[in-house]
N, C-alpha and C. Protein backbone atom coordinates (compact mmCIF):
# COMPACT_ATOMS: atom_id res chain seq x y z
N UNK A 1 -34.80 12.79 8.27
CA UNK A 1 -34.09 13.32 7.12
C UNK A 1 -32.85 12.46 6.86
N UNK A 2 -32.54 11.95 5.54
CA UNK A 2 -31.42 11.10 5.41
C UNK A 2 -30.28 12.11 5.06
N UNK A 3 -29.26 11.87 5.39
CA UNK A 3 -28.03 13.19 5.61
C UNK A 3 -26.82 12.18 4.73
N UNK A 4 -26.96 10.84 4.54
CA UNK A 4 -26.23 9.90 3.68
C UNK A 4 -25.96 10.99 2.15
N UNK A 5 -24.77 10.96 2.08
CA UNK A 5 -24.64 11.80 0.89
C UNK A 5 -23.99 10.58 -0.18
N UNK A 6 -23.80 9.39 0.04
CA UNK A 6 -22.67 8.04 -0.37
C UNK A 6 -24.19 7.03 -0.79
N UNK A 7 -23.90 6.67 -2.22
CA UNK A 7 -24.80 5.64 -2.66
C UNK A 7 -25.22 4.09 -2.30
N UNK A 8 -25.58 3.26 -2.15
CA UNK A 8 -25.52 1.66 -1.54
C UNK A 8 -24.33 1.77 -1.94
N UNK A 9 -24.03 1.78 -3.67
CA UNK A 9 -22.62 1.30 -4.10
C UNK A 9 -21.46 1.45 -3.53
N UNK A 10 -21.16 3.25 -3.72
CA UNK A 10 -19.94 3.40 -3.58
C UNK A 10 -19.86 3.36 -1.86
N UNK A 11 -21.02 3.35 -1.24
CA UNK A 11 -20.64 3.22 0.15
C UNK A 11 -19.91 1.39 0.09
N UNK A 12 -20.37 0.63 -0.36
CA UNK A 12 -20.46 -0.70 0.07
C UNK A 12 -18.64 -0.92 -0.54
N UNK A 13 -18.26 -0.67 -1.73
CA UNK A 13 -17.12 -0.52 -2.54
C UNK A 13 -16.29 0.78 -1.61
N UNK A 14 -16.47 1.77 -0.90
CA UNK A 14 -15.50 2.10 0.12
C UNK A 14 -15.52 1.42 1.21
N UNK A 15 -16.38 0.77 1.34
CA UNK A 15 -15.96 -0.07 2.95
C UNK A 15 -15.18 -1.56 2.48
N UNK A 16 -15.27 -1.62 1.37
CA UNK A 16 -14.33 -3.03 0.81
C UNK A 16 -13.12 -2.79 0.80
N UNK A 17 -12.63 -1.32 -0.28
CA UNK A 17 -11.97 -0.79 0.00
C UNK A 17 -10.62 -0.40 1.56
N UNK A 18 -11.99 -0.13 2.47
CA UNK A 18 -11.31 0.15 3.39
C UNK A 18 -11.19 -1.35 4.47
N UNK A 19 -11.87 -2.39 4.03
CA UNK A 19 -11.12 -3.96 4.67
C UNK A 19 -10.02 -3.81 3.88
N UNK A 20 -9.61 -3.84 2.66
CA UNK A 20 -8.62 -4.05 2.00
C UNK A 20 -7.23 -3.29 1.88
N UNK A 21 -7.08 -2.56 2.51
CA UNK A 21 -6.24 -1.45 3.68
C UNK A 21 -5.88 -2.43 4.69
N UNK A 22 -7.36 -2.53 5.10
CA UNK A 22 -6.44 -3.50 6.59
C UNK A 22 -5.58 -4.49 6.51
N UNK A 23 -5.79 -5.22 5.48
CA UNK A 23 -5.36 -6.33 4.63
C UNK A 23 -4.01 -6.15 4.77
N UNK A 24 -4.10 -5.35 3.70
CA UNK A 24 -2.35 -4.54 3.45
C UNK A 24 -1.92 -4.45 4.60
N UNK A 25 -2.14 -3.73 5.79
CA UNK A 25 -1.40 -3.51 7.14
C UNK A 25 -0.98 -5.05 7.55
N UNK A 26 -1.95 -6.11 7.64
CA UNK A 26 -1.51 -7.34 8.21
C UNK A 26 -0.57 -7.74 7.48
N UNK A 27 -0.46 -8.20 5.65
CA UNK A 27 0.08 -8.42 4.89
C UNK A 27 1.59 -7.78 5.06
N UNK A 28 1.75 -6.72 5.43
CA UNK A 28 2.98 -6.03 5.57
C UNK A 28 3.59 -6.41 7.18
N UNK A 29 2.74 -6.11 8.10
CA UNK A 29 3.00 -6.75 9.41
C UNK A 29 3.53 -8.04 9.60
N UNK A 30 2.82 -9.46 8.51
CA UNK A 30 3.42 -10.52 8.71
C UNK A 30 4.51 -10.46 7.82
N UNK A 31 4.69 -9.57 6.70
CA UNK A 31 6.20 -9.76 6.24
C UNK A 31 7.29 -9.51 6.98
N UNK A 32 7.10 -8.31 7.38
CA UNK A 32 7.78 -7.29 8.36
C UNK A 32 8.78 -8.63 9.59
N UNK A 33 7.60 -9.29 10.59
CA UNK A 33 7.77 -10.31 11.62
C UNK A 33 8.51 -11.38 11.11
N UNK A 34 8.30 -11.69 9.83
CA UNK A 34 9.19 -12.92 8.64
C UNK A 34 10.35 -12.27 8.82
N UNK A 35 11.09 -11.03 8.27
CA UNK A 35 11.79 -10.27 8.19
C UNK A 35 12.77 -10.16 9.35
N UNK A 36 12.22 -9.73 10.70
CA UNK A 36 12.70 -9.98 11.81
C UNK A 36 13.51 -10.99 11.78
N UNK A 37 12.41 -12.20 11.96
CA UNK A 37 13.00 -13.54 12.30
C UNK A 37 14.19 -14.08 11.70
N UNK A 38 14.71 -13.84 10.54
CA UNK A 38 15.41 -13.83 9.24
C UNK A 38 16.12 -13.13 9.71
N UNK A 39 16.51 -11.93 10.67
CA UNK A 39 17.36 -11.21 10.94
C UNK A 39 17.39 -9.87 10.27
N UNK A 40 16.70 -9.61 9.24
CA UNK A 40 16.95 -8.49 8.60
C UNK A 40 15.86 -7.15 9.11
N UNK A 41 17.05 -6.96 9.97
CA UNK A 41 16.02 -5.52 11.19
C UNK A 41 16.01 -3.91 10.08
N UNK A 42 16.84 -4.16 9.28
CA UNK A 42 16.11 -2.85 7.91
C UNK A 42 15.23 -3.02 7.61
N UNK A 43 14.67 -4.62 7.17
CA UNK A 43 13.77 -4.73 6.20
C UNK A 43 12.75 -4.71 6.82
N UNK A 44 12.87 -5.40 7.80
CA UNK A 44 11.65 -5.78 9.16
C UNK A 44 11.27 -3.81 9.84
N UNK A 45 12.11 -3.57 9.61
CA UNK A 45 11.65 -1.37 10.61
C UNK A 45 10.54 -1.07 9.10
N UNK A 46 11.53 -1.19 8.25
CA UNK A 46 10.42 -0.80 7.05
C UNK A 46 9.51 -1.24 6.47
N UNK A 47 9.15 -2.73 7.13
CA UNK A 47 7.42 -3.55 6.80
C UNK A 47 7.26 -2.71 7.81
N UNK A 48 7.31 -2.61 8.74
CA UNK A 48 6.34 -2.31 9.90
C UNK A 48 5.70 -0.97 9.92
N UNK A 49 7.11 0.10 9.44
CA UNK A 49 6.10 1.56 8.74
C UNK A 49 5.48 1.40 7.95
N UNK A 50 5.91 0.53 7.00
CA UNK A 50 4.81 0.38 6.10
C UNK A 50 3.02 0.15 6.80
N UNK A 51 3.56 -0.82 7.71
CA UNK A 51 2.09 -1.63 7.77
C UNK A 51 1.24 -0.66 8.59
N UNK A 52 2.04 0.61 9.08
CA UNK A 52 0.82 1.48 9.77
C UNK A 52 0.68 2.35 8.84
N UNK A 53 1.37 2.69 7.61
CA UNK A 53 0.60 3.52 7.07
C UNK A 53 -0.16 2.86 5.88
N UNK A 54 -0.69 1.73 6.23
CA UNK A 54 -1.55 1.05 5.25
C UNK A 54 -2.75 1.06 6.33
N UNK A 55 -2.62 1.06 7.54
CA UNK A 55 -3.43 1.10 8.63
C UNK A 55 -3.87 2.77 8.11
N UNK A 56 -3.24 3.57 8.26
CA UNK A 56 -3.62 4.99 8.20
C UNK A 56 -4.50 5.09 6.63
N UNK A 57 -4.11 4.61 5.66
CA UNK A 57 -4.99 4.55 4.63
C UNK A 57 -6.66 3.61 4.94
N UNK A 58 -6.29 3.03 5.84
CA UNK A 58 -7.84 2.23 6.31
C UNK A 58 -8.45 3.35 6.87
N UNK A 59 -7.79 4.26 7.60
CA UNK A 59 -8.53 5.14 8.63
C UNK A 59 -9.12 6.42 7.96
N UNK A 60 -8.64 6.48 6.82
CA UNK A 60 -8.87 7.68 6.48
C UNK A 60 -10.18 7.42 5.35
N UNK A 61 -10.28 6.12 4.78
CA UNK A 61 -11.22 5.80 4.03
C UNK A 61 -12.65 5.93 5.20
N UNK A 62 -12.17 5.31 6.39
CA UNK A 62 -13.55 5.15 7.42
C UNK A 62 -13.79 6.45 7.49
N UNK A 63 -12.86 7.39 8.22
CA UNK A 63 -13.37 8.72 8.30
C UNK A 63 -14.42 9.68 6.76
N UNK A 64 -13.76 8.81 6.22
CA UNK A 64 -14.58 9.74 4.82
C UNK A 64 -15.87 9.27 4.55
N UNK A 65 -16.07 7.99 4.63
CA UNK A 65 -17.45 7.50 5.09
C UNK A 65 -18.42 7.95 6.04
N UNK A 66 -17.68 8.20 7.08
CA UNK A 66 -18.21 8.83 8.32
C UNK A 66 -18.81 10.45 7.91
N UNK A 67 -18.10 10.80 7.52
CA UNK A 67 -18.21 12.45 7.66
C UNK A 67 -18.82 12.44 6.06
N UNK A 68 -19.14 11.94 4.94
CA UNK A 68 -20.43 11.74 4.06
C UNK A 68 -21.97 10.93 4.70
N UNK A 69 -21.73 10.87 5.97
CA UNK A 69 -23.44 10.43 6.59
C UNK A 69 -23.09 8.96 6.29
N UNK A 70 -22.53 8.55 5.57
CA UNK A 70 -22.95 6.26 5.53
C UNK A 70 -22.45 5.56 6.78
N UNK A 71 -22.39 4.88 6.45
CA UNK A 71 -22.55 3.64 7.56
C UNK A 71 -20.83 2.96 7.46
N UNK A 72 -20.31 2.51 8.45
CA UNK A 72 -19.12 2.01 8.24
C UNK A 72 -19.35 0.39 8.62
N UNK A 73 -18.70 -0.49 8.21
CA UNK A 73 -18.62 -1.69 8.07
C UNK A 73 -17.72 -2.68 8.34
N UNK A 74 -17.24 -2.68 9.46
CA UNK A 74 -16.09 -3.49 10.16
C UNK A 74 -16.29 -4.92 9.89
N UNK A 75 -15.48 -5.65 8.71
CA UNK A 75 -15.20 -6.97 8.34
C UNK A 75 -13.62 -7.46 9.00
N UNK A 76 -14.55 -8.87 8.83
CA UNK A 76 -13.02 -9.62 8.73
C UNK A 76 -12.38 -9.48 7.74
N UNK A 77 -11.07 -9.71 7.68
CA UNK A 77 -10.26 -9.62 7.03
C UNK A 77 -9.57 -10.86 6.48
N UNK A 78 -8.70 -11.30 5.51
CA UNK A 78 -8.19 -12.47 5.48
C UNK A 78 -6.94 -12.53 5.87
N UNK A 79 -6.62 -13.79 6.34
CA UNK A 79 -5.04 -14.20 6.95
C UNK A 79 -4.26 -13.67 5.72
N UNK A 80 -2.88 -13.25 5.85
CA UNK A 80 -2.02 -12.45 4.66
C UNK A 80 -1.52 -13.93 4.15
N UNK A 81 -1.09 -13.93 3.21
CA UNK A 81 -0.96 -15.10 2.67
C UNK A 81 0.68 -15.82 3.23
N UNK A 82 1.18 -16.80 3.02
CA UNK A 82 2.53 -17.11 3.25
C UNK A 82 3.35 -16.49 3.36
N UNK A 83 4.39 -16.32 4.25
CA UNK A 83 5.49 -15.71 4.35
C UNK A 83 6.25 -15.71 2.79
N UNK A 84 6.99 -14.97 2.73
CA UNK A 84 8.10 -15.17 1.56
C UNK A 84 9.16 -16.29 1.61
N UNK A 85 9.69 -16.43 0.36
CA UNK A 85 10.74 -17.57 0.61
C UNK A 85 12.10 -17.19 0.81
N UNK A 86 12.20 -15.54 0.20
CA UNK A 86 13.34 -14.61 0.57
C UNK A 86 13.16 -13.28 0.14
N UNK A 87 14.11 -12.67 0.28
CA UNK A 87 13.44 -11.38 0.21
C UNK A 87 13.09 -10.77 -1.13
N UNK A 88 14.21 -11.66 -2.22
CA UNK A 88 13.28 -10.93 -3.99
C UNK A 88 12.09 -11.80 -3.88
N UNK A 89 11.73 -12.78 -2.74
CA UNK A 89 10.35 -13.25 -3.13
C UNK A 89 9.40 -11.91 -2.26
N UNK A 90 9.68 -12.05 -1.38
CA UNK A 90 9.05 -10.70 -0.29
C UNK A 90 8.34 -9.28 -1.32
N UNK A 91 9.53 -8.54 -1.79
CA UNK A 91 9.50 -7.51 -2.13
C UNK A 91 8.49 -7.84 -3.70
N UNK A 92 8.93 -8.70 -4.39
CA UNK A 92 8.27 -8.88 -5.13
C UNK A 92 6.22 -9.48 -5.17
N UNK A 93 6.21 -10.11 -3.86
CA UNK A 93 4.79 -10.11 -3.05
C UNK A 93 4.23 -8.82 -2.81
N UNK A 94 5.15 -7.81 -2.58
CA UNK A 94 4.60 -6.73 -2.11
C UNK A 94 4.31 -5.56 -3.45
N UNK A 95 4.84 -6.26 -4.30
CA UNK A 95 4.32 -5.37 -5.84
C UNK A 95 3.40 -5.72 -6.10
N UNK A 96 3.34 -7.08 -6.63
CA UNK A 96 1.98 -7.54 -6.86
C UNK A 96 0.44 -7.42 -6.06
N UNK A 97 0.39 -6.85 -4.74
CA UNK A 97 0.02 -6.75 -3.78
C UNK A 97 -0.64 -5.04 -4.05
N UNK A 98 0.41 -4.55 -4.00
CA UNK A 98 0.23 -2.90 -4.83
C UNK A 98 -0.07 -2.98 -5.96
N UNK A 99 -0.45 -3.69 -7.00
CA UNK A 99 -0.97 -3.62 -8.19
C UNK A 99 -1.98 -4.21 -8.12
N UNK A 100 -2.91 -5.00 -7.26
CA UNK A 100 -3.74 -5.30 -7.40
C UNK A 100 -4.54 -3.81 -6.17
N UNK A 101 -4.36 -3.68 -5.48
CA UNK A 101 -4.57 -2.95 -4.59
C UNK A 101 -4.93 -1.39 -5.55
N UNK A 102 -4.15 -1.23 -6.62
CA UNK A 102 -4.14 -0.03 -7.41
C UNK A 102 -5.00 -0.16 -8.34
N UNK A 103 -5.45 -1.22 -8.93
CA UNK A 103 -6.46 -1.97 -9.26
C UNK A 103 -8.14 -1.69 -8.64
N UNK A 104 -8.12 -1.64 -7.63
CA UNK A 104 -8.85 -1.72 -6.66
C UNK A 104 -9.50 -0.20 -6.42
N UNK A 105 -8.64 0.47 -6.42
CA UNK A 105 -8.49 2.14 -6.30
C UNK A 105 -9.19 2.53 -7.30
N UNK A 106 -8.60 2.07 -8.98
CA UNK A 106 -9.38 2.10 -10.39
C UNK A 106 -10.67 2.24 -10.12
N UNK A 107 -11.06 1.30 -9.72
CA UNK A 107 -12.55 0.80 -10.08
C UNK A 107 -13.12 1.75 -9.15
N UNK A 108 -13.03 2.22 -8.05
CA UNK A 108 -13.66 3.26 -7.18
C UNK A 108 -13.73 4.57 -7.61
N UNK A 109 -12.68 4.89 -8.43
CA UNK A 109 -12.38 6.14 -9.02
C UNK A 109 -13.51 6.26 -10.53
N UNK A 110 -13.48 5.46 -11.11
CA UNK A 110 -14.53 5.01 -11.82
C UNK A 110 -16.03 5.00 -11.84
N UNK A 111 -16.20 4.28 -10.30
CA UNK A 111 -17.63 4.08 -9.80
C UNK A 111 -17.80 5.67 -9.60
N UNK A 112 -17.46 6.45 -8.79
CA UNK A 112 -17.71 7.65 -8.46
C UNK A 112 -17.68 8.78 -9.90
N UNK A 113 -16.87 8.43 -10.58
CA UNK A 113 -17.08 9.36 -12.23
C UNK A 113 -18.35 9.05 -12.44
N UNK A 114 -18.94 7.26 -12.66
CA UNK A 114 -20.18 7.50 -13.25
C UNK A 114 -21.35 7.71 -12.74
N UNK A 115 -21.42 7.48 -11.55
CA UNK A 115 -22.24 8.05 -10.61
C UNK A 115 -22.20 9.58 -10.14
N UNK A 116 -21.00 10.22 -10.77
CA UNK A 116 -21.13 11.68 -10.69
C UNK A 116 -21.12 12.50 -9.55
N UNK A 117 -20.51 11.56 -8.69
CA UNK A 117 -20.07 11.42 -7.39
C UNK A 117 -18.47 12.26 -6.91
N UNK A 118 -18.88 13.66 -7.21
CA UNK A 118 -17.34 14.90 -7.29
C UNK A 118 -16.54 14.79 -5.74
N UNK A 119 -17.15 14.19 -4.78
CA UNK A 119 -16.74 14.66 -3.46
C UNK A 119 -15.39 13.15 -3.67
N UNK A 120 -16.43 11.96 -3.99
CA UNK A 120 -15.75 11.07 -3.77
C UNK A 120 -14.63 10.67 -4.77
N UNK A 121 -14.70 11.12 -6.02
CA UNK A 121 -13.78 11.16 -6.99
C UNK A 121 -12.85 11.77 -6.80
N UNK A 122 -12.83 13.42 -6.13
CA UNK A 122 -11.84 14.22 -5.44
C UNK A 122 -10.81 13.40 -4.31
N UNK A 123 -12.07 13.09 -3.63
CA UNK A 123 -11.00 12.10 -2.44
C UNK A 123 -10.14 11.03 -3.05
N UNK A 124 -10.96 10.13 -4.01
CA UNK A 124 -10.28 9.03 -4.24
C UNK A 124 -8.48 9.44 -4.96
N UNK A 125 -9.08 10.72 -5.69
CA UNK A 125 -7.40 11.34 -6.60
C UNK A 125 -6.06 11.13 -5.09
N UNK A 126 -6.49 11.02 -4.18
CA UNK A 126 -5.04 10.86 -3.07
C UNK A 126 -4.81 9.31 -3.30
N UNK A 127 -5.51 8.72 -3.15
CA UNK A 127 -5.17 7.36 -3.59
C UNK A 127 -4.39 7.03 -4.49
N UNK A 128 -4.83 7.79 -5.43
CA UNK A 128 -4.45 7.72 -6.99
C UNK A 128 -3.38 7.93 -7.44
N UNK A 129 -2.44 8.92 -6.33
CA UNK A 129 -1.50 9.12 -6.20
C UNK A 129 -0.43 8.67 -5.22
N UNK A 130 -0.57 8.05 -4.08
CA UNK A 130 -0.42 7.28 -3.50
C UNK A 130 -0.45 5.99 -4.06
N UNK A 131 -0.91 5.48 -4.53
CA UNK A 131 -0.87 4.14 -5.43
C UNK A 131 0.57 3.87 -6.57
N UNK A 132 0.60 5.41 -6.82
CA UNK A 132 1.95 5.41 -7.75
C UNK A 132 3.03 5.27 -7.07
N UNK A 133 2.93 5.95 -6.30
CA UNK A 133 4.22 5.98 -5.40
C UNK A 133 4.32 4.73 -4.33
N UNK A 134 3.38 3.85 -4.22
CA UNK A 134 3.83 2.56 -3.57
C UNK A 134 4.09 1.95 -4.38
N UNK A 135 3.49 1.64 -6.21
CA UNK A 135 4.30 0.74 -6.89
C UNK A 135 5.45 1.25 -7.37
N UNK A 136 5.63 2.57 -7.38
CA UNK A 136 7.31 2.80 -7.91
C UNK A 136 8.46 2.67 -6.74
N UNK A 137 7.78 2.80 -5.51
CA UNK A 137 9.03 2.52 -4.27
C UNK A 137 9.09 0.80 -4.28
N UNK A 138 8.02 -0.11 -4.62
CA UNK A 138 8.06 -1.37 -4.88
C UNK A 138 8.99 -2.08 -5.78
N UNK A 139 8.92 -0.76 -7.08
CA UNK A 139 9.47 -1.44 -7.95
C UNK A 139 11.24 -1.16 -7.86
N UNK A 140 11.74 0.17 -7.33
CA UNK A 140 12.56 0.63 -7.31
C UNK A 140 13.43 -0.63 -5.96
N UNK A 141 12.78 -1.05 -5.24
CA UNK A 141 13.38 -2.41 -4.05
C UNK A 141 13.74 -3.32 -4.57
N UNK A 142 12.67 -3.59 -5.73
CA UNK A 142 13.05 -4.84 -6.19
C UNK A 142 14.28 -4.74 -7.13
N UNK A 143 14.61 -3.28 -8.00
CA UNK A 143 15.60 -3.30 -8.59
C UNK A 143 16.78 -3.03 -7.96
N UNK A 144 16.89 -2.16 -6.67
CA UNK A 144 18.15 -2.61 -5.89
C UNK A 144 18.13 -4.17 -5.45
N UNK A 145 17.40 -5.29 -5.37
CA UNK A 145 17.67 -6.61 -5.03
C UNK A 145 17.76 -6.89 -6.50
N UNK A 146 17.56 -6.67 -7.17
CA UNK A 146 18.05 -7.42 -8.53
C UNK A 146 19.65 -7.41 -8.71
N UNK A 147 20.04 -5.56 -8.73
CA UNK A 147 21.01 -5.61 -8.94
C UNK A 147 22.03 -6.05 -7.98
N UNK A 148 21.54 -6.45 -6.49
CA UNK A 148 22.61 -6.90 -5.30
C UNK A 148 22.59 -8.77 -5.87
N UNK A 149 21.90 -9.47 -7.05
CA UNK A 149 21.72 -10.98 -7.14
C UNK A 149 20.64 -11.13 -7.60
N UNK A 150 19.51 -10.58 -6.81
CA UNK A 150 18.05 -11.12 -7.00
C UNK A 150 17.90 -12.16 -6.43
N UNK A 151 17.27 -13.56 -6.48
CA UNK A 151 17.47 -14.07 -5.86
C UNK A 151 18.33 -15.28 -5.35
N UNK A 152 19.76 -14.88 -6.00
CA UNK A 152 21.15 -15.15 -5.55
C UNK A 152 22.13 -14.49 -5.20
N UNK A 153 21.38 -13.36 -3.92
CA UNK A 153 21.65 -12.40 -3.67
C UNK A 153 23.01 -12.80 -2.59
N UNK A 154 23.90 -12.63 -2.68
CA UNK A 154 25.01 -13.12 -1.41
C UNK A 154 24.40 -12.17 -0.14
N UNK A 155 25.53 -13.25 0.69
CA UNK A 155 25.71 -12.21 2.41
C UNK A 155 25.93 -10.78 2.48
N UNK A 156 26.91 -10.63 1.36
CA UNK A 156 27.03 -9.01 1.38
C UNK A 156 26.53 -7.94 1.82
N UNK A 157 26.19 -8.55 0.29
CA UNK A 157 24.85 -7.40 -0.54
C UNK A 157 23.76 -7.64 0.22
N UNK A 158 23.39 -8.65 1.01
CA UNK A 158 21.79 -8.53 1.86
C UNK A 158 21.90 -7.84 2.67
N UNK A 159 23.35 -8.06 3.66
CA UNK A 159 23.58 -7.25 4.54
C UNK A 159 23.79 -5.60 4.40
N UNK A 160 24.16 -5.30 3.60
CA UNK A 160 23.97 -3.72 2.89
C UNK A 160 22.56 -3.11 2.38
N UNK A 161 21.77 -4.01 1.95
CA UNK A 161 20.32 -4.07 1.33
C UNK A 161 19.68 -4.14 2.90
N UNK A 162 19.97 -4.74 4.02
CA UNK A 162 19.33 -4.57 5.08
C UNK A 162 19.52 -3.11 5.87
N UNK A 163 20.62 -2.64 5.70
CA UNK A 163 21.31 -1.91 6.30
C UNK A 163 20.45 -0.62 5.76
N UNK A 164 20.54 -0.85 4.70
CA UNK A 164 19.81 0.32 3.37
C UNK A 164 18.40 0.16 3.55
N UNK A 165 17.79 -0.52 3.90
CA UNK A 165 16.13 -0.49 4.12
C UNK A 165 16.10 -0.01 5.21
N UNK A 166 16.62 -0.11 6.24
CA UNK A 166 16.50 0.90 7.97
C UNK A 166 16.44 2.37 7.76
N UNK A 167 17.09 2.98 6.61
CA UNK A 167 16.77 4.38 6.66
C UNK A 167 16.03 4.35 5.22
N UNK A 168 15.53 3.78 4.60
CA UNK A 168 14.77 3.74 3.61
C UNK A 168 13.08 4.98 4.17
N UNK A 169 13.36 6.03 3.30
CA UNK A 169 11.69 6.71 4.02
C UNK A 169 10.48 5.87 3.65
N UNK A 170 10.62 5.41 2.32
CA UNK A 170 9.26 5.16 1.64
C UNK A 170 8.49 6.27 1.11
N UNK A 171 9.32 6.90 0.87
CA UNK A 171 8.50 8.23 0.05
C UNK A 171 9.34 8.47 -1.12
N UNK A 172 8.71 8.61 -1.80
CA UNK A 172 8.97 8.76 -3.61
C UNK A 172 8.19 9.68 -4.24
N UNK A 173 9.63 10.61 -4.97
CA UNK A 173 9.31 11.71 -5.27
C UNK A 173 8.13 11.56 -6.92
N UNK A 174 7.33 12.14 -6.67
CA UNK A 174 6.00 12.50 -7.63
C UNK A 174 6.69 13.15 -8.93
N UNK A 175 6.56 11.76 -10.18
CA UNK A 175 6.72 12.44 -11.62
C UNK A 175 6.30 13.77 -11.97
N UNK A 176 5.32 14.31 -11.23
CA UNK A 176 4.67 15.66 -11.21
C UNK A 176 6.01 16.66 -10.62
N UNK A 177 6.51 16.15 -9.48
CA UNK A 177 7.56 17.37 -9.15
C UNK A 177 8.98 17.05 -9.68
N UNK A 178 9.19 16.30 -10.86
CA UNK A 178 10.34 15.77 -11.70
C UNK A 178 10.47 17.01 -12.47
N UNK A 179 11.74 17.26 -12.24
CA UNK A 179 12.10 18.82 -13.60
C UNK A 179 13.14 18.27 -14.19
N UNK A 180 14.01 18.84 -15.48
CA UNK A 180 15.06 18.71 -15.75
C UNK A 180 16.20 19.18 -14.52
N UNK A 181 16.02 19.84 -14.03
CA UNK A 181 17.43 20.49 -13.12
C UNK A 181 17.14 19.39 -11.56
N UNK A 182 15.73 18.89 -11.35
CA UNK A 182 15.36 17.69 -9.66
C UNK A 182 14.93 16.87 -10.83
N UNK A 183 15.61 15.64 -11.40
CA UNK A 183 15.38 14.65 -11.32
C UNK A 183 14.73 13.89 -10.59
């Protein structure tokens, strides 16, 4: 009896998916270690949460595979690309990175509408939302480095911008729970 409830497709497009998670974790990991080295131990604490909960988004795609009957698919992954050249180059790698990545999410959310696929369309909506909130905490970094220089950012201001990424959560509040009285 086949108990696979996940199509060739969208099985094959969640396990891409879920290399491309891992991706992100390395991608953030080698920024993170750039970061370090550079001295900036804010920026470097907050790649590194980052990069496990890009790990935790890999895990949770496998588990959902798993527990719909398919098959999981452990790939290589690719080397993350070059370090940054500073950190409005960094932060700004890491948008573009989330927009293609959100990109990515699209098309799954998609595949599963037309395939009529409710379990996996349901699941994919966390993504969907999650996706917002990594490009608006992306974008919101890059506009505190804009406004500290951008990338003629002095000693200062990096050093305050470092200081300020160590307690940075990475959680961003949902346009959905925006009122007039919680901005």
């Amino acid at each position: 009896m086949n108990t696979n409830r996940l199509s060739k497709t969208l099985t094959a497009a969640l396990n891409a998916q879920m290399t491309k998670e891992a991706h992100a974790s390395q991608i953030y990991l080698a920024y993170a270690a750039w970061a370090s080295s550079q001295g900036f131990g804010g920026v470097s604490n907050f790649l590194f949460r980052h990069a496990q909960e890009e790990r935790n988004h890999m895990m949770k795609i496998l588990e959902y595979i798993l527990k719909r009957g398919a098959e999981v698919h452990v790939t290589a992954i690719p080397a993350p690309p070059e370090n940054p050249a500073n950190i409005n180059s960094c932060f700004e790698k890491v948008f573009a990175h989330e927009v293609d990545n959100t990109e990515s999410v699209y098309k799954l959310v998609k595949m599963s509408l037309e395939e009529e696929d409710w379990a996996t369309w349901s699941f994919m909506q966390w993504f969907v939302k999650e996706q917002v909130e990594e490009e608006t905490l992306a974008l919101e970094l890059m506009d505190k480095i804009k406004v500290a220089g951008g990338e003629k950012i002095g000693p200062d201001a990096l050093y305050l911008l470092d200081k300020d990424m160590e307690t940075t959560s990475g959680e961003v509040k949902s346009a959905l729970e925006v009122t007039a009285v919680n901005p």
